[in-house]
Structures are given as C-alpha cells and as structure tokens.
C-alpha atoms as a PDB file:
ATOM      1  CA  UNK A   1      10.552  -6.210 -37.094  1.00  0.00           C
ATOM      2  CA  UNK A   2      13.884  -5.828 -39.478  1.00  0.00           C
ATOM      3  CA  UNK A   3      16.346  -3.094 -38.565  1.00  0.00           C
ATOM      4  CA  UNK A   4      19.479  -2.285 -40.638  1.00  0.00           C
ATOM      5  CA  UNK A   5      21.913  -3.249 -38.640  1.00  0.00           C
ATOM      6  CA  UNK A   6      25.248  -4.661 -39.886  1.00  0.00           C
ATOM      7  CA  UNK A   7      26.020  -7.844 -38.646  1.00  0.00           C
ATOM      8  CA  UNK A   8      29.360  -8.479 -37.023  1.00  0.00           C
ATOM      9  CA  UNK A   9      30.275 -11.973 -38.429  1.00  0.00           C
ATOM     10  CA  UNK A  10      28.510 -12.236 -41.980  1.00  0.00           C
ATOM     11  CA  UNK A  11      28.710  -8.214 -42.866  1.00  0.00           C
ATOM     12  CA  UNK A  12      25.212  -8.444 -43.715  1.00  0.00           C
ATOM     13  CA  UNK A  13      22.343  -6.308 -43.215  1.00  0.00           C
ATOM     14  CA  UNK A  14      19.275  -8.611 -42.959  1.00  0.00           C
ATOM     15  CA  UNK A  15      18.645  -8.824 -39.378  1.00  0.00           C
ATOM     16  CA  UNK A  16      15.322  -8.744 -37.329  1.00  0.00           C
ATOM     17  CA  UNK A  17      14.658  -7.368 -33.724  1.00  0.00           C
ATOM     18  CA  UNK A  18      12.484  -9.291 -31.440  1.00  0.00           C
ATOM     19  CA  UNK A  19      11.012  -6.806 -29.043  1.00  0.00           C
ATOM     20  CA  UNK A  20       9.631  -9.371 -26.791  1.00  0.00           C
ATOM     21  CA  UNK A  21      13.031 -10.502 -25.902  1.00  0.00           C
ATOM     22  CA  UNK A  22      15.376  -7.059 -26.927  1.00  0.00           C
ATOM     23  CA  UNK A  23      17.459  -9.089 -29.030  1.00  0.00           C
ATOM     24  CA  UNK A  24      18.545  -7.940 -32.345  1.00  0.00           C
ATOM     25  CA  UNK A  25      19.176 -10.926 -34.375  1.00  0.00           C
ATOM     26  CA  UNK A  26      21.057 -11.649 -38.320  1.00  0.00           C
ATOM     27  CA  UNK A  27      18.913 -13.370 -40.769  1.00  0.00           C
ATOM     28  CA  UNK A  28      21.699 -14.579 -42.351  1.00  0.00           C
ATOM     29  CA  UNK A  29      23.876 -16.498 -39.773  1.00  0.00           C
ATOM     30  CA  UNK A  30      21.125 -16.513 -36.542  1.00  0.00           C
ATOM     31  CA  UNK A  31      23.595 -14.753 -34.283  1.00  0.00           C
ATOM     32  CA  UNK A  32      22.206 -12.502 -31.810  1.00  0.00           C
ATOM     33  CA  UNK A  33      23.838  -9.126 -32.463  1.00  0.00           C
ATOM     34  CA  UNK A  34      22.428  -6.920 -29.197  1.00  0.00           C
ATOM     35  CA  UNK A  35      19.682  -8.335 -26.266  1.00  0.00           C
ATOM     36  CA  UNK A  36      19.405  -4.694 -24.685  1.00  0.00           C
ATOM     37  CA  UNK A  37      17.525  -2.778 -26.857  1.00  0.00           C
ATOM     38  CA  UNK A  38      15.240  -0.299 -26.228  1.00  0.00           C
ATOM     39  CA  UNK A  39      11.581  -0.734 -26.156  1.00  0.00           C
ATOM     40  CA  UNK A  40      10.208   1.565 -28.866  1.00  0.00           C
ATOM     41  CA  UNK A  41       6.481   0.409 -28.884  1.00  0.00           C
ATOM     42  CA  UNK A  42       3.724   2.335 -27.472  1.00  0.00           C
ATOM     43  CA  UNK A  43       2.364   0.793 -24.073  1.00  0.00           C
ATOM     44  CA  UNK A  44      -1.581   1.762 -25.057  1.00  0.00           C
ATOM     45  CA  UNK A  45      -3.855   1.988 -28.011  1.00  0.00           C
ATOM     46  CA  UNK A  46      -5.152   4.767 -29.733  1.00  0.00           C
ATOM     47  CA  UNK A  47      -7.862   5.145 -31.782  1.00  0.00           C
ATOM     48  CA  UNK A  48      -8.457   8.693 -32.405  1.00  0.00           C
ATOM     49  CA  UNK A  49      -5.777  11.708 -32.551  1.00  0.00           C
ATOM     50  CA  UNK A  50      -7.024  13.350 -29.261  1.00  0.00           C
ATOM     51  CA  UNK A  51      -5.799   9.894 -27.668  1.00  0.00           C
ATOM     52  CA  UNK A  52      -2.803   9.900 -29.178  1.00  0.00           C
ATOM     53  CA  UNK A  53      -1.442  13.219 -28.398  1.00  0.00           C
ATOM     54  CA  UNK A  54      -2.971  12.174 -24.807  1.00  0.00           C
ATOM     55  CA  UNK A  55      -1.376   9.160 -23.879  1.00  0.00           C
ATOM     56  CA  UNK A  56       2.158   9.093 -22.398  1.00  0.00           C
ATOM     57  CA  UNK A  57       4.514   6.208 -21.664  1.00  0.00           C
ATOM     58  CA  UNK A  58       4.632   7.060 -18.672  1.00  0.00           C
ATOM     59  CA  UNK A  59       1.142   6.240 -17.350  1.00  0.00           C
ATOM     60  CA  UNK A  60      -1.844   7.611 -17.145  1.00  0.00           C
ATOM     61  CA  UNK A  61      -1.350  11.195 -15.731  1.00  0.00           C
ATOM     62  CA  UNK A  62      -2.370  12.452 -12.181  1.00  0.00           C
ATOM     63  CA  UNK A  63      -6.142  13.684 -11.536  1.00  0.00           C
ATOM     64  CA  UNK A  64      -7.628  15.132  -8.600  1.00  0.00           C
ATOM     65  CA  UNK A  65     -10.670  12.817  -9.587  1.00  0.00           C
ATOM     66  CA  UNK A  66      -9.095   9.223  -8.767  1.00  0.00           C
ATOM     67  CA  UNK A  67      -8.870   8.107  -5.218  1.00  0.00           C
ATOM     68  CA  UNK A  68      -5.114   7.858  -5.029  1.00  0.00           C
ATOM     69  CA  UNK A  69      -4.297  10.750  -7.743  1.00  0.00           C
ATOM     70  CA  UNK A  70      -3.304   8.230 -10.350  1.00  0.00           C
ATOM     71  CA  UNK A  71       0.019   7.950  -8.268  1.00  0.00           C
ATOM     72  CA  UNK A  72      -0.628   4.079  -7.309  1.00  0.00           C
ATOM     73  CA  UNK A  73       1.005   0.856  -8.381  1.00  0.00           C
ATOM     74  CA  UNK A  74      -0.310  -2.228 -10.178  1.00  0.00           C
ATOM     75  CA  UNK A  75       1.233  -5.480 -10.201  1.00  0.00           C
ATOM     76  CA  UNK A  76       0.318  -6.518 -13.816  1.00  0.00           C
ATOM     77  CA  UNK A  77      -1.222  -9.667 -15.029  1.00  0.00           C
ATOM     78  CA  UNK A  78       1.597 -10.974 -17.761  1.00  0.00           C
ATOM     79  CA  UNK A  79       3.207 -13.482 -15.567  1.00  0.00           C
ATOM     80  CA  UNK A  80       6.594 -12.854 -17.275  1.00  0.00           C
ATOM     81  CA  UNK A  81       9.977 -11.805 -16.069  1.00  0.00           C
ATOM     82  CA  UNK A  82      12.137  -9.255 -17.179  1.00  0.00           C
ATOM     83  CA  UNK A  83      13.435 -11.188 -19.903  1.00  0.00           C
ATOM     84  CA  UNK A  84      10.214 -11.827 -21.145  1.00  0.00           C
ATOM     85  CA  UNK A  85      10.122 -15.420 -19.866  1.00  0.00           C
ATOM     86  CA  UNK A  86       6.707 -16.739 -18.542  1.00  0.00           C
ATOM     87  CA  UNK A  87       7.443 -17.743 -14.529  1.00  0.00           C
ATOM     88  CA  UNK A  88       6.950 -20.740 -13.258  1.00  0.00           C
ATOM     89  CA  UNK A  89       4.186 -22.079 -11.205  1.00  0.00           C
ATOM     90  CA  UNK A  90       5.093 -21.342  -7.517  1.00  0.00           C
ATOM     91  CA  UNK A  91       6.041 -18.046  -8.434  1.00  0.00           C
ATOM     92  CA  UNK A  92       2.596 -17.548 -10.520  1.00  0.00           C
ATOM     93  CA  UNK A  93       1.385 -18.042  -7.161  1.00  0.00           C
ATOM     94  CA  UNK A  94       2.692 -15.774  -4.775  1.00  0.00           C
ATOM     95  CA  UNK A  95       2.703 -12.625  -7.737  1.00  0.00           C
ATOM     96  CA  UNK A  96      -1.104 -13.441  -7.552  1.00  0.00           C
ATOM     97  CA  UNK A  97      -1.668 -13.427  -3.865  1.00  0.00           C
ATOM     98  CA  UNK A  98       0.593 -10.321  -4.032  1.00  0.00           C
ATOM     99  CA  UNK A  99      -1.578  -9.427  -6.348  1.00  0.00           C
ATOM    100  CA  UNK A 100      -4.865  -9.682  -4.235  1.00  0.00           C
ATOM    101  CA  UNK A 101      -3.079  -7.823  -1.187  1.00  0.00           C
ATOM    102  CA  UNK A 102      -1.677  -5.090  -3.216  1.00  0.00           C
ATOM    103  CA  UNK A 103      -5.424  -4.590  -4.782  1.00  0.00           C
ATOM    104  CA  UNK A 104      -7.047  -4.208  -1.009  1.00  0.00           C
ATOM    105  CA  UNK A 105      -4.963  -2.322   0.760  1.00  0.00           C
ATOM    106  CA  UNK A 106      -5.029   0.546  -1.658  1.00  0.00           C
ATOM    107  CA  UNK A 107      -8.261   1.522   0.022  1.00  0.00           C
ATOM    108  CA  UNK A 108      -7.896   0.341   3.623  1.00  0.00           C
ATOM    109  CA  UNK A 109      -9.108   3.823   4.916  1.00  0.00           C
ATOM    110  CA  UNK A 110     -12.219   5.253   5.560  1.00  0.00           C
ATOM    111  CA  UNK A 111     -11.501   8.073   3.956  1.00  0.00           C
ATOM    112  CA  UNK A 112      -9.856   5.910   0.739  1.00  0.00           C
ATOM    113  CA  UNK A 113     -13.325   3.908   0.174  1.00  0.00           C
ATOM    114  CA  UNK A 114     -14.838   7.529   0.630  1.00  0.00           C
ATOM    115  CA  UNK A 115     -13.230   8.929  -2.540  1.00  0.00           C
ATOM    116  CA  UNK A 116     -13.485   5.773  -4.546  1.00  0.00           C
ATOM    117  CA  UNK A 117     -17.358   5.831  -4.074  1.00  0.00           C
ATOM    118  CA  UNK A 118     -17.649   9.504  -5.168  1.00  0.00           C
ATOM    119  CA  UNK A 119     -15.228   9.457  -7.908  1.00  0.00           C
ATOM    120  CA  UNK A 120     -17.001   6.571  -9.270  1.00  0.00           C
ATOM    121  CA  UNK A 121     -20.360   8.891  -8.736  1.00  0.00           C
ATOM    122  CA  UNK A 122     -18.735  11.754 -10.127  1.00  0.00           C
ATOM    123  CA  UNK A 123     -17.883   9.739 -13.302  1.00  0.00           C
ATOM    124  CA  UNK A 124     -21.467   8.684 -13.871  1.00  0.00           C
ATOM    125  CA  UNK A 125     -22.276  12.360 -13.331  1.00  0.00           C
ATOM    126  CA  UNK A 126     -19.887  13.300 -16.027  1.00  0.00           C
ATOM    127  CA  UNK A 127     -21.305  10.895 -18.689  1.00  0.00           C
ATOM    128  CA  UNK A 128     -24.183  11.780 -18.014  1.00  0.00           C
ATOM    129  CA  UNK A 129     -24.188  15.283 -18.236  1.00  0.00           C
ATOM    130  CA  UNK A 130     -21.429  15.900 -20.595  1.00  0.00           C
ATOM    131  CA  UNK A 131     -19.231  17.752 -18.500  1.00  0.00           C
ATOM    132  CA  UNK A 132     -15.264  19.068 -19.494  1.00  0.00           C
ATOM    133  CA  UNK A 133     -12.237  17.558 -17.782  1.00  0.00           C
ATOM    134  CA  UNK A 134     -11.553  21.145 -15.918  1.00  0.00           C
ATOM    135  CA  UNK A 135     -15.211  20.593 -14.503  1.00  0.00           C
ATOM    136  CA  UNK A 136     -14.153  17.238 -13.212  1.00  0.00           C
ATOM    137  CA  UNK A 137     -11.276  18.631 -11.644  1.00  0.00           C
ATOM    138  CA  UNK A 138     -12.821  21.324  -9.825  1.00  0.00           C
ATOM    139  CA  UNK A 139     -15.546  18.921  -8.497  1.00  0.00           C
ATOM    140  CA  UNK A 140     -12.521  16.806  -6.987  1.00  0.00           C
ATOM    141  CA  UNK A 141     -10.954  19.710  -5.618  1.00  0.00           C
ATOM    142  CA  UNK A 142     -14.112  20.809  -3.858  1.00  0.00           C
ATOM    143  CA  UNK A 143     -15.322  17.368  -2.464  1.00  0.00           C
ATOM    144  CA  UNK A 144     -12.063  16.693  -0.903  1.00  0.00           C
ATOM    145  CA  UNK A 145     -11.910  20.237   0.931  1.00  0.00           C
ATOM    146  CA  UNK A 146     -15.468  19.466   1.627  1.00  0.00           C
ATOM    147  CA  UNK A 147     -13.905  15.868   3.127  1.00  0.00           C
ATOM    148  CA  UNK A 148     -11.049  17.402   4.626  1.00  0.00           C
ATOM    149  CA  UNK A 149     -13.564  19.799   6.699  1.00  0.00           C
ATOM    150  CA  UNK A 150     -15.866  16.876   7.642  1.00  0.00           C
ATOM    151  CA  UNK A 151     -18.820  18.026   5.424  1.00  0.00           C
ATOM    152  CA  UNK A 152     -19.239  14.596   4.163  1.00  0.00           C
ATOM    153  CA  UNK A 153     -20.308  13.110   7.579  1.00  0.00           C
ATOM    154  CA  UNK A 154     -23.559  12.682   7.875  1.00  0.00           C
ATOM    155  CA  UNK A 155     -24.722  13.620   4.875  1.00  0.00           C
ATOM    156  CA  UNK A 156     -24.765  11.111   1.643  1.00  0.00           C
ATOM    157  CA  UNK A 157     -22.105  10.748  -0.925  1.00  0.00           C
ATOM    158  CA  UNK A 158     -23.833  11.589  -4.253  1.00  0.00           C
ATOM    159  CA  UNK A 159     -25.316  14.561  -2.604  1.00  0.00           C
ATOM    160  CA  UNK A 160     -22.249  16.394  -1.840  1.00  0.00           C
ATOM    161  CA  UNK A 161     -20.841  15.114  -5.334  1.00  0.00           C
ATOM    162  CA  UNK A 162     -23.587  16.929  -7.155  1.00  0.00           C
ATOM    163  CA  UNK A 163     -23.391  20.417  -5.028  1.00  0.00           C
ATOM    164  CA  UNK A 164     -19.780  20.343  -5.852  1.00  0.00           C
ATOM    165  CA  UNK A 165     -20.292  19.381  -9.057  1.00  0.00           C
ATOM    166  CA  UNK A 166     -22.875  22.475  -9.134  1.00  0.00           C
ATOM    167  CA  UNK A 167     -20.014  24.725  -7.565  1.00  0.00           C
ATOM    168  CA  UNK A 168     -17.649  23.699 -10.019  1.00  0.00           C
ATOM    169  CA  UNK A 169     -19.916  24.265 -12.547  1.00  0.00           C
ATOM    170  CA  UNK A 170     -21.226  27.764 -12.056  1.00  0.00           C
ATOM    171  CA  UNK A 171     -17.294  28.619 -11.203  1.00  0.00           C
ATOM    172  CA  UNK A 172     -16.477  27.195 -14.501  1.00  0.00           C
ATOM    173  CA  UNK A 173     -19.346  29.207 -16.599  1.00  0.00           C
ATOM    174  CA  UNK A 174     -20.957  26.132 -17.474  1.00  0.00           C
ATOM    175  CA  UNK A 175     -24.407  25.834 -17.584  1.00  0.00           C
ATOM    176  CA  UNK A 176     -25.979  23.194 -15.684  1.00  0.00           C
ATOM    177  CA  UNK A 177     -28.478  23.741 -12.976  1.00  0.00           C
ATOM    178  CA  UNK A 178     -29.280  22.305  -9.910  1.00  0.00           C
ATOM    179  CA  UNK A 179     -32.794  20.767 -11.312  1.00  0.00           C
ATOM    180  CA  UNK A 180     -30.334  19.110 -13.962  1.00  0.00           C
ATOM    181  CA  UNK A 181     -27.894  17.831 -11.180  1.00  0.00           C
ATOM    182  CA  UNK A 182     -30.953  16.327  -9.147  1.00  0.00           C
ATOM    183  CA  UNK A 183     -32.807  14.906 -11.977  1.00  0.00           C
ATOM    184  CA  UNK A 184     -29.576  12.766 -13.598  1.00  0.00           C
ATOM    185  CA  UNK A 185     -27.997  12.136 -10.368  1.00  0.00           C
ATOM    186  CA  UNK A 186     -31.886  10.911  -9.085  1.00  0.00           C
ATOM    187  CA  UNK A 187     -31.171  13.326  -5.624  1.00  0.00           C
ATOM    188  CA  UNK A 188     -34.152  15.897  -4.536  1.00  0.00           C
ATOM    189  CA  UNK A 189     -33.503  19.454  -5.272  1.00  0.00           C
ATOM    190  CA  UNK A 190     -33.940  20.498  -1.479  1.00  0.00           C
ATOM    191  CA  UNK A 191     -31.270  18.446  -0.291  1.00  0.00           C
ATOM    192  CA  UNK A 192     -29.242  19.553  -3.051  1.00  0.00           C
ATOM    193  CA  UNK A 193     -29.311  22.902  -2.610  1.00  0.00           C
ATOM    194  CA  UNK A 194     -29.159  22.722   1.286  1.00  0.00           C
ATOM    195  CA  UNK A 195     -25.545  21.409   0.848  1.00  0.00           C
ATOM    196  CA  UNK A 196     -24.625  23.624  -1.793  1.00  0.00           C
ATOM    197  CA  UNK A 197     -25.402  26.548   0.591  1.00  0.00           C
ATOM    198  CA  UNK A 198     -23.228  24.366   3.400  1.00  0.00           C
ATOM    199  CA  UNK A 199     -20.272  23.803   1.398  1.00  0.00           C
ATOM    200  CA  UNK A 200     -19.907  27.324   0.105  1.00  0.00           C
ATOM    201  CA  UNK A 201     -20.730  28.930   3.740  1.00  0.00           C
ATOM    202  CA  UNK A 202     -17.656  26.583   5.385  1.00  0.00           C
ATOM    203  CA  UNK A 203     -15.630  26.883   2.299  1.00  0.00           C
ATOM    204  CA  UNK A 204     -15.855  30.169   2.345  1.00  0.00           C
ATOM    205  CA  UNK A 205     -16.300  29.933  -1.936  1.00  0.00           C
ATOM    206  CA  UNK A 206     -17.076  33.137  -3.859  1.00  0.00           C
ATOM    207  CA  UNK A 207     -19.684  31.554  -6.588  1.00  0.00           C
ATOM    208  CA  UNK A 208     -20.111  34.195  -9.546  1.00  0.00           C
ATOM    209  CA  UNK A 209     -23.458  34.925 -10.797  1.00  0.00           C
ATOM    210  CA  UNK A 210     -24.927  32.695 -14.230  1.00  0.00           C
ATOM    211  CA  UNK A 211     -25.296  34.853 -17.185  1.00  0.00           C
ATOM    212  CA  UNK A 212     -28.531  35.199 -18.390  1.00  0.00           C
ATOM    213  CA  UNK A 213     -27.056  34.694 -22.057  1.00  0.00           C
ATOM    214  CA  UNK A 214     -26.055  31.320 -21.890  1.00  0.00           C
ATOM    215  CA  UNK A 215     -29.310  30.766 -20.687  1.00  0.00           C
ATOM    216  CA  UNK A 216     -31.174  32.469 -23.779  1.00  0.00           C
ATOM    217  CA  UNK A 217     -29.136  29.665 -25.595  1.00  0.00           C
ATOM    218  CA  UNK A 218     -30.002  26.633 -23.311  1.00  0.00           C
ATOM    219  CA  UNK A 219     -33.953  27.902 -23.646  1.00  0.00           C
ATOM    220  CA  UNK A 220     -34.224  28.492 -27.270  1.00  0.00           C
ATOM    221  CA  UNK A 221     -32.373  25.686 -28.625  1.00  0.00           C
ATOM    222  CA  UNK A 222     -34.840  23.703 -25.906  1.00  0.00           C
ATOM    223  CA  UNK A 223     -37.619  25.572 -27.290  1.00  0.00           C
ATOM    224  CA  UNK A 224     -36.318  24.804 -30.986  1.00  0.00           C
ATOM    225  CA  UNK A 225     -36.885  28.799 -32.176  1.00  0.00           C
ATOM    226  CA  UNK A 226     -35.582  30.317 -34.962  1.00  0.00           C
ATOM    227  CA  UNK A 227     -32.264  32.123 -35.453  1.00  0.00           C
ATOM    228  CA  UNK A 228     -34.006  35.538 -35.740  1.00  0.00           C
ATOM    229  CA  UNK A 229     -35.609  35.255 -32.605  1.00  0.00           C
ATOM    230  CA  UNK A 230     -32.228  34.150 -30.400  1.00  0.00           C
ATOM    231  CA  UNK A 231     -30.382  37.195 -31.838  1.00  0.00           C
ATOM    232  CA  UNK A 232     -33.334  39.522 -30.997  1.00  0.00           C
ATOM    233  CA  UNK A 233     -33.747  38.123 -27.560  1.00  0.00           C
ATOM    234  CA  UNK A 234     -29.410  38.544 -27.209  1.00  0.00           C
ATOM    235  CA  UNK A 235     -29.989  42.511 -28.102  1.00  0.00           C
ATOM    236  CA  UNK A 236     -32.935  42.758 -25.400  1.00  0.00           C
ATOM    237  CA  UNK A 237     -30.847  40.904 -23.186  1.00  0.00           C
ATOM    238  CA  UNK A 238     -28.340  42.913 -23.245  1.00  0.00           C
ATOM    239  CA  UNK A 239     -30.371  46.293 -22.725  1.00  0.00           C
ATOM    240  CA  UNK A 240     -31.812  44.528 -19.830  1.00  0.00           C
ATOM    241  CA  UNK A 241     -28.237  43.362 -18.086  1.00  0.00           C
ATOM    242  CA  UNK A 242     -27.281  47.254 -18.880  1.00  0.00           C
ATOM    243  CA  UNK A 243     -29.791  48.807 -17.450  1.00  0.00           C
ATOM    244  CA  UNK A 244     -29.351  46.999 -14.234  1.00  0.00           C
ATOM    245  CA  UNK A 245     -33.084  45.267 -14.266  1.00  0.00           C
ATOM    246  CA  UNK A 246     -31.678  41.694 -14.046  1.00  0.00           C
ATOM    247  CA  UNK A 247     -30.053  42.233 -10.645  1.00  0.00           C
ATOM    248  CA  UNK A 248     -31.592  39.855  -8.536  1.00  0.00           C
ATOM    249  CA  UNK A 249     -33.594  37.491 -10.703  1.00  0.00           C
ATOM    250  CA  UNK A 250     -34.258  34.469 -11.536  1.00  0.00           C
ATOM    251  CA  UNK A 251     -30.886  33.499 -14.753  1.00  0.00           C
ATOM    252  CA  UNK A 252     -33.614  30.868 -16.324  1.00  0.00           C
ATOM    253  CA  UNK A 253     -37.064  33.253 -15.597  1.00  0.00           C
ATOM    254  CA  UNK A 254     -35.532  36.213 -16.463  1.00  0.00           C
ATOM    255  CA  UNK A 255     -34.162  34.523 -19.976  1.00  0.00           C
ATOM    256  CA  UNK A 256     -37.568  32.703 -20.600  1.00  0.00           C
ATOM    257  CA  UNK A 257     -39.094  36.459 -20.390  1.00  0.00           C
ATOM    258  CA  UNK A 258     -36.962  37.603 -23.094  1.00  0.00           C
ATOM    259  CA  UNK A 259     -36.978  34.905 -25.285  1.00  0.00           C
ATOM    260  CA  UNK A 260     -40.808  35.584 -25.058  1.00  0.00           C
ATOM    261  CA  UNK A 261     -40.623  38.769 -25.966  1.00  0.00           C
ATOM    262  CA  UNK A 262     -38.617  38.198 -28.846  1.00  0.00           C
ATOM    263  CA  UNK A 263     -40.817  35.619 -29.807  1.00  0.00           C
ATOM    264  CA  UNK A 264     -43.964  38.640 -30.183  1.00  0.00           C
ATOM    265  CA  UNK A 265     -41.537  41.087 -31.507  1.00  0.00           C
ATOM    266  CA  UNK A 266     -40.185  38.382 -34.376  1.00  0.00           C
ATOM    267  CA  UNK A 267     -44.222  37.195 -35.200  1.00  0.00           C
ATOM    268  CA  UNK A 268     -42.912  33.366 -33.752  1.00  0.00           C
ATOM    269  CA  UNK A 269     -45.976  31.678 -32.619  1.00  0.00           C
ATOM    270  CA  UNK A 270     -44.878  30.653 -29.121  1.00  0.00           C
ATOM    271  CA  UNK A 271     -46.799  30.346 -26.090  1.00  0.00           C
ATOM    272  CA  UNK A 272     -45.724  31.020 -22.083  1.00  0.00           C
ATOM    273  CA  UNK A 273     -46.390  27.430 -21.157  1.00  0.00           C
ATOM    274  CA  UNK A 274     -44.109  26.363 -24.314  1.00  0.00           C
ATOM    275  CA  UNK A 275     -41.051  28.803 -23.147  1.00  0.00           C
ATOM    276  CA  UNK A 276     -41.525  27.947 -19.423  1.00  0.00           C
ATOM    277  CA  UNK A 277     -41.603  24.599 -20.029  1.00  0.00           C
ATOM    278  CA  UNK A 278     -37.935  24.535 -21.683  1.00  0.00           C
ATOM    279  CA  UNK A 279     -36.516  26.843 -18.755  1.00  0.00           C
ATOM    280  CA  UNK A 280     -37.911  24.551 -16.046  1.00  0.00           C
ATOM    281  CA  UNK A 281     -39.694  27.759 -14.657  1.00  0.00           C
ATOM    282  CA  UNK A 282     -43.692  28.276 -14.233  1.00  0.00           C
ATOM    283  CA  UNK A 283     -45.953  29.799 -16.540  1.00  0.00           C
ATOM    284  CA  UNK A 284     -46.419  32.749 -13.282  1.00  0.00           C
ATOM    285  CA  UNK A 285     -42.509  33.423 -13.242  1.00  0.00           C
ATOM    286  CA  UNK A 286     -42.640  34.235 -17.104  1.00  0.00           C
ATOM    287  CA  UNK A 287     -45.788  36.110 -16.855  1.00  0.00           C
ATOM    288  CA  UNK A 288     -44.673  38.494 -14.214  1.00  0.00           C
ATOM    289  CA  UNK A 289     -41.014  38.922 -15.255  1.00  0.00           C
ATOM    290  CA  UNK A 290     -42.711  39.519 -19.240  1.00  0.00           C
ATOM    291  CA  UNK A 291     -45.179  42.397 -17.056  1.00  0.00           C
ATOM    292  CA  UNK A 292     -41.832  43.438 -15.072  1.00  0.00           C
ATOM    293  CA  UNK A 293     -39.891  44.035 -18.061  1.00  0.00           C
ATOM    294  CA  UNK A 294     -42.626  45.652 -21.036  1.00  0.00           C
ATOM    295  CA  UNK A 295     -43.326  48.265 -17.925  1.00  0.00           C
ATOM    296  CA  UNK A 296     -39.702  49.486 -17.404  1.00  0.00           C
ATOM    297  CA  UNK A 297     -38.675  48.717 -21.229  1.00  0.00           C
ATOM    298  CA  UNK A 298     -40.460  50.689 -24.006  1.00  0.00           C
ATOM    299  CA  UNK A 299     -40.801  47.076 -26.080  1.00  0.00           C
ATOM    300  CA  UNK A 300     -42.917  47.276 -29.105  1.00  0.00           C
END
C-alpha cells in the first residue's frame, strides 16, 4: 500500500507500507522509515451496508443469546507472533494444546452446556421463523431467569426455548403463535403451552393481550384476499374492539369471523373452511363467532 511519506535519507516520497509487518518502507533507497504503525484495516468482511455499519473492531458485540455474552476469548489460528512472524514448531504446539483447553473449559458447567444447547435451539428457531434481534434478546433474557429459578429441570430444552420464545414474542407485538412455535420447533402444543403458563406464573410476567388486527393481516394475506376486503374487515374490527365484544376471545377466531364477514359484505367468494383453514381455527369457531357477532352487530 503506498503512503506519502517523505523519506529521511533520499527526500523522496515513493514509499510503501507493509501492514503485515507495520513497517513503512522508501521505494527509492529500501530503508525502513517507521515499523510501528497503526493497523488501519478492517478485522471482518462486509458484504452489505447493514454489516458494515454493524461490525466493530472491537469484536463482535455482547448478546444475551450466546452462552458466555460474547465476553469470551479465542486463541486464534494464525500461528504468528506479534511481529507477524510465523512461530516455530514447539511453540505451534503448545498454542494448539492451549488451544484445545481454552476451547473446553469455556463450558465446563452444567449450567454453561445448558445455554449453549438452547442458544443453538433458539438460533434455529430464529431462522426459521424470521424473528427480530430484540425478539432474540428477550427470549435470552427469559430462559435464563427461567434457568436461574430452576424451571429448566426436568423439563426439555427446546420446550422452554419455544414458551420463551412465545413470551418474548407476544411482549414484543409480534405475531407468532404457539401452533407456529410447536410446528417449526417439532414440540406438541400441550407441552408448550403447559410451560408457557409455568414460566409466566413463577416469573411473575405480565403478557399483554394479541391484537386482533395483526391477525386480520396474518389471515388474509394467508387466505390471499383482496385489498378491499382487508380494509373492510380493519373498519369492522375496529367497531368490534370498541364496542367491547372481543373481550375474551379467541385473537385468530375472532379475526377469521371478520375477515368472513368482510368477505360477504365485499361479494369475495370465500368459504368458512377456506378462512379457518388460514387462522388454524375450526370451521365451528368461525361459525359461532360469525353468529356471535351478525346478532350484536347490525352487519348488512
């Protein structure tokens, strides 16, 4: 890389700096003007601006969502001193056995192993269901209180990941259910929701309630209606949340009903079994909360 710095002996300008080394060297005469430069490279590569403006140099930043915080140590793998010189074989290999020993005792707990398994979960649970970074967060937050109370024993890891992913989820208005939890994350519903209740009974965790709008989103875009029909069921929506019918029902039954009602109103051909099956709710649920709703409502 060539700088413009003025060389001492020969007064001239062509020199090159050798970042490897920190040298600054003249073109001219080969004498090494400065060996303690600063590194000015970036340590990582970035292939998109969100990565760039992400990345630091100095290491990846702290999350609630590794085992050890992002706060832990790792010998690297260059085999080079400071100076940028490759080591020699006897020292090659006691960096790698320091190596090896560094690598397993930064989960020699219980509770270390613990968090590695349902970060790694969590992860896969992220991917999956396309999840924020403040949702990931949360989750961490809750499973270790939920570790911290001894929630975890006796009950199994990907479990307790997916009710506090749940928790995290409704606290964070996003809307994911707990049939969407147990079908990516291959758990049974029952089990699922039996911790969830756990976790926020010992926690002591006020959840807020889903709004039915974001699920009048979820459905129709499930359902593939039109335009017309999602703004119509929005406006009966929010007569219904107004008038103080939605209080105790069903987020996903109660938005299925309106979305079929919007769907007679607006002339879209669209059948119960068609709506219920994009809320993951039964045909029954839609019928009654549709009879529920045209009796209290004066719906034409």
């Amino acid at each position: 890389m060539q700088t413009s710095i003025l060389c001492g002996i020969c007064k001239s300008n062509r020199t090159v700096t050798d970042p490897e080394s920190g040298e600054v060297i003249c073109r001219n005469c080969g004498i090494v003007i400065s060996d303690k430069i600063l590194e000015t490279r970036p340590e990582w590569r970035a292939f998109s601006s969100e990565e760039f403006n992400g990345r630091s140099r100095a290491g990846i930043p702290s999350s609630l969502a590794r085992h050890d915080m992002g706060l832990s140590t790792v010998i690297g793998k260059t085999n080079k001193d400071a100076s940028g010189r490759v080591i020699d074989v006897a020292m090659r290999s006691t960096m790698g056995r320091l190596r090896a020993w560094d690598f397993r005792t930064q989960a020699h707990s219980p509770t270390d192993r613990n968090l590695r398994q349902a970060f790694s979960e969590l992860d896969r649970l992220r991917d999956k269901l396309g999840v924020s970074d403040a949702v990931v967060e949360k989750t961490a937050y809750i499973y270790r209180k939920a570790q911290e109370r001894g929630l975890v024993r006796g009950r199994t890891i990907s479990a307790t990941v997916g009710a506090a992913l749940y928790i995290a989820c409704r606290e964070t208005g996003t809307s994911r259910t707990l049939k969407d939890i147990a079908q990516i994350g291959n758990m049974k519903r029952k089990d699922l929701a039996r911790i969830y209740r756990l976790v926020v009974m010992e926690l002591d965790l006020k959840i807020p309630l889903i709004d039915p709008m974001k699920c009048i989103t979820r459905v129709a875009n499930k359902a593939n209606l039109s335009e017309r029909t999602k703004r119509s069921a929005v406006e009966i929506m929010k007569h219904v949340t107004k008038s103080g019918i939605s209080a105790g029902k069903d987020p996903m039954g109660l938005a299925a009903s309106v979305l079929y009602i919007a769907c007679l109103n607006m002339g879209e051909n669209r059948t119960q079994t068609d709506i219920a099956d994009a809320a993951g709710v039964t045909e029954v649920t839609v019928r009654n909360r549709y009879k529920n709703l045209k009796g209290q409502l004066a719906f034409n």
